[in-house]
PDB file of N, CA and C in Angstrom:
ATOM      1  N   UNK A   1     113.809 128.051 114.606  1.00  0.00           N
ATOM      2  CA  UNK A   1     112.652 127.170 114.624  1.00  0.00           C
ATOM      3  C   UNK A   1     112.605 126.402 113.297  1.00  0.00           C
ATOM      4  N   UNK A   2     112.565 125.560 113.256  1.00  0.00           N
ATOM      5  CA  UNK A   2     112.220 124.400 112.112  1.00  0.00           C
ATOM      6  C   UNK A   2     110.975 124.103 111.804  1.00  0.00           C
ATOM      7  N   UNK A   3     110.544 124.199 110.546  1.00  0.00           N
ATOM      8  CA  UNK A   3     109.583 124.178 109.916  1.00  0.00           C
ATOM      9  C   UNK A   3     109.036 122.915 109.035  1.00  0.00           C
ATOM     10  N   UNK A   4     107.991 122.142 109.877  1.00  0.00           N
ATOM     11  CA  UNK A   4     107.849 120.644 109.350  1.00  0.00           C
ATOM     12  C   UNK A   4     107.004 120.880 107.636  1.00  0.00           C
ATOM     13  N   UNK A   5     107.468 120.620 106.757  1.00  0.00           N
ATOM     14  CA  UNK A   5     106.835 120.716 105.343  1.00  0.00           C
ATOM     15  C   UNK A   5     106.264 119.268 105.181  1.00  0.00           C
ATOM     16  N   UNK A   6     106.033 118.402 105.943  1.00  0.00           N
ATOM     17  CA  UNK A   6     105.573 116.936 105.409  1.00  0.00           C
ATOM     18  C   UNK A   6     104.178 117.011 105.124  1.00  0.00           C
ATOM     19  N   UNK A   7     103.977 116.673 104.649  1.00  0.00           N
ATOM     20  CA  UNK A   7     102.162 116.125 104.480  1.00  0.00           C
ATOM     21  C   UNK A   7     101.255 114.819 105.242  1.00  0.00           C
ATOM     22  N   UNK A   8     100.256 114.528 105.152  1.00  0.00           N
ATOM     23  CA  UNK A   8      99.817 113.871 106.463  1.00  0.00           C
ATOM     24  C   UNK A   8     100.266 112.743 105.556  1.00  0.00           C
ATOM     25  N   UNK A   9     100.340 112.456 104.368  1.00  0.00           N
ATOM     26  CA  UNK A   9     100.765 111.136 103.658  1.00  0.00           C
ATOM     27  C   UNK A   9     102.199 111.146 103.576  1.00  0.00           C
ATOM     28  N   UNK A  10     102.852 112.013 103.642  1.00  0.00           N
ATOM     29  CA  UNK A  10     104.199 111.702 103.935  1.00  0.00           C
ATOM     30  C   UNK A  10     104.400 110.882 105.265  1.00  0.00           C
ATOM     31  N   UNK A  11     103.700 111.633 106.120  1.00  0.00           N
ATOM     32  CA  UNK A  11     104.219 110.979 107.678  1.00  0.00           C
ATOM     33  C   UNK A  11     103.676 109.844 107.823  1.00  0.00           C
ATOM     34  N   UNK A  12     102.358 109.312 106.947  1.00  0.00           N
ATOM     35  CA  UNK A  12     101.782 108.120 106.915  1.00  0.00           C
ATOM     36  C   UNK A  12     102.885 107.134 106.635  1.00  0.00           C
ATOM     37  N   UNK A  13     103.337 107.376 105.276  1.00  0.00           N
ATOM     38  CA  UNK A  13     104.537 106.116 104.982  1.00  0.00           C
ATOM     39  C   UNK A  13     105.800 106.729 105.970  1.00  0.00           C
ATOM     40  N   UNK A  14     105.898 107.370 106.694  1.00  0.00           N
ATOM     41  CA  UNK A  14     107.319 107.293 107.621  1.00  0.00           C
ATOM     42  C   UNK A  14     106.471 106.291 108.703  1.00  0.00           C
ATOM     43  N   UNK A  15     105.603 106.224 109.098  1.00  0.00           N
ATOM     44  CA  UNK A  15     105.307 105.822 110.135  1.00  0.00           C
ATOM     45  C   UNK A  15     104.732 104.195 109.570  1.00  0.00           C
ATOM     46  N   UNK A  16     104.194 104.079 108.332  1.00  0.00           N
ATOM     47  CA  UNK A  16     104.341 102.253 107.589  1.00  0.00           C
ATOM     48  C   UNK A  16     105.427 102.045 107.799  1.00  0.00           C
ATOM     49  N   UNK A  17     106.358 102.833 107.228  1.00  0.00           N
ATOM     50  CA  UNK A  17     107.722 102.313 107.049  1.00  0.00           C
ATOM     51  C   UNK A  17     108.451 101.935 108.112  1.00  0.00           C
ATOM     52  N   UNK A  18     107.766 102.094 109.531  1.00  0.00           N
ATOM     53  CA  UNK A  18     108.561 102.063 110.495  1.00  0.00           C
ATOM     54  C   UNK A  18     107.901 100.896 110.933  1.00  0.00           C
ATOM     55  N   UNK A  19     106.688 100.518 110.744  1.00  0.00           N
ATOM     56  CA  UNK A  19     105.956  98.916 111.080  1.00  0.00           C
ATOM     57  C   UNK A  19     106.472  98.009 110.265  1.00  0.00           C
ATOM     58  N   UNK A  20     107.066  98.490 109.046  1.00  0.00           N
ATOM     59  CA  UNK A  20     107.519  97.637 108.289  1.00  0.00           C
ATOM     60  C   UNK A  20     108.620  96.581 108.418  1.00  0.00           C
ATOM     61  N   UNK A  21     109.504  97.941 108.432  1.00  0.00           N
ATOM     62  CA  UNK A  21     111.160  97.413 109.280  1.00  0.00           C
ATOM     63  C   UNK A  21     111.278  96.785 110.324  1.00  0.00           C
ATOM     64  N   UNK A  22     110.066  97.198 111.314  1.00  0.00           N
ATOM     65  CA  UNK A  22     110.002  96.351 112.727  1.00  0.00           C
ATOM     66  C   UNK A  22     109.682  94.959 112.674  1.00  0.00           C
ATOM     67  N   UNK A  23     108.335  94.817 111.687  1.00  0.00           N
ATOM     68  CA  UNK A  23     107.880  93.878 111.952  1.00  0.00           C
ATOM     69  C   UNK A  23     108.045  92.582 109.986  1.00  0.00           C
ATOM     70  N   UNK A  24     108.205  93.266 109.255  1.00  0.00           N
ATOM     71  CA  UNK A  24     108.448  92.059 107.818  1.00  0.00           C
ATOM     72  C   UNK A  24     110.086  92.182 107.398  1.00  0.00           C
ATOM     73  N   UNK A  25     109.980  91.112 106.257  1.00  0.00           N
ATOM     74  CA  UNK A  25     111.345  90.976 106.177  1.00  0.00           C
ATOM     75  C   UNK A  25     111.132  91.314 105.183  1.00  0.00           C
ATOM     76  N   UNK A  26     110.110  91.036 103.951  1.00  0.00           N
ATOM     77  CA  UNK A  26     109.584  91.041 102.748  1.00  0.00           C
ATOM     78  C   UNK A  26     108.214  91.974 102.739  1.00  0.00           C
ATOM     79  N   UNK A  27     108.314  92.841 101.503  1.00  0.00           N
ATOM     80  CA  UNK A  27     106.963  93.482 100.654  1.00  0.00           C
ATOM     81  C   UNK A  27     106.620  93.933  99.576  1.00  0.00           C
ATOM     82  N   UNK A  28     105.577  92.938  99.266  1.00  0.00           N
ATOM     83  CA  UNK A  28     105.300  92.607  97.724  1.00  0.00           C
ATOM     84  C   UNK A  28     104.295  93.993  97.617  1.00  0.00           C
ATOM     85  N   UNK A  29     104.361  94.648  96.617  1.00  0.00           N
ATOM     86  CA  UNK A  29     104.236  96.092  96.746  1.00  0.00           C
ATOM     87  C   UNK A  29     102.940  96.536  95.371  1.00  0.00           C
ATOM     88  N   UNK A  30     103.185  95.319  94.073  1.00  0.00           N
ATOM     89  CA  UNK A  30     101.909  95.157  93.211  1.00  0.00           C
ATOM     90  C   UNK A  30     102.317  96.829  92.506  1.00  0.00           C
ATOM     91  N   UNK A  31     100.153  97.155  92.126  1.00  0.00           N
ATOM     92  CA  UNK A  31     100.866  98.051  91.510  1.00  0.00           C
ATOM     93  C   UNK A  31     100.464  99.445  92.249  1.00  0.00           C
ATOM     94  N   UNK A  32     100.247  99.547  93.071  1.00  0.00           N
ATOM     95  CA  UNK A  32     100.183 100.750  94.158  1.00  0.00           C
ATOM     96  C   UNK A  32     100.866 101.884  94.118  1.00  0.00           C
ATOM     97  N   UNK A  33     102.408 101.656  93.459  1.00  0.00           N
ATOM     98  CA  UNK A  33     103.063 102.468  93.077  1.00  0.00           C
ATOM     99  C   UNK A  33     102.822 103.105  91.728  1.00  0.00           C
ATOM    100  N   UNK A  34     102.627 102.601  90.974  1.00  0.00           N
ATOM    101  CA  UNK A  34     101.912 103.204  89.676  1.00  0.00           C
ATOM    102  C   UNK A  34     100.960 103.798  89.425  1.00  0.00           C
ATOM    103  N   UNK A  35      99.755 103.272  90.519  1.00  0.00           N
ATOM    104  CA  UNK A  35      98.288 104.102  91.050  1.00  0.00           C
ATOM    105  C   UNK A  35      98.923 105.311  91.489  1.00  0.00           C
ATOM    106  N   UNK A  36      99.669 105.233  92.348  1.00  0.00           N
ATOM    107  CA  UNK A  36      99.925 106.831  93.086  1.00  0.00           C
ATOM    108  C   UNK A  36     100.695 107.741  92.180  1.00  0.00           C
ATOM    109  N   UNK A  37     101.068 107.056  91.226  1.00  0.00           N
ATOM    110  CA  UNK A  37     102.232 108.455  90.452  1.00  0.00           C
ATOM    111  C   UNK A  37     101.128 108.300  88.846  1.00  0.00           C
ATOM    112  N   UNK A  38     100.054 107.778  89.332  1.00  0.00           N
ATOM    113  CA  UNK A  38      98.869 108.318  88.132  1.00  0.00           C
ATOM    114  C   UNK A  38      98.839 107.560  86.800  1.00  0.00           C
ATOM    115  N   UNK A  39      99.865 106.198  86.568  1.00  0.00           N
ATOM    116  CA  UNK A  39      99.452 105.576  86.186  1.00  0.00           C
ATOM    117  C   UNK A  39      98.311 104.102  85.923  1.00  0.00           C
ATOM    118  N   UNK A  40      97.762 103.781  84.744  1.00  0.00           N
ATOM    119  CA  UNK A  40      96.916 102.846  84.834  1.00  0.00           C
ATOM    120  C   UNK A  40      97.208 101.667  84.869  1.00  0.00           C
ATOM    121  N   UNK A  41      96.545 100.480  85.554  1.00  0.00           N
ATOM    122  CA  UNK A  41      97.334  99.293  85.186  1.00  0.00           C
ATOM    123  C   UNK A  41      96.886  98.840  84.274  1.00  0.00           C
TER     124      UNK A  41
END
């Protein structure tokens, strides 16, 4: 049996990531990434 370890925000961005690829070609991303790993802008 396999044991899912994801988190509900993990599966959140698998499942952006999959609207993403489907549907843009481009994403301007700002600083969202820096918010989430706890830096300030």
């Amino acid at each position: 049996m396999e044991v899912d370890n994801r988190t509900i925000l993990d599966k959140f961005v698998e499942d952006f990531i999959n609207i993403l690829e489907k549907y843009a070609k481009y994403v301007i991303v700002s600083g969202f990434v820096a918010i989430v790993h706890g830096r300030s802008r």
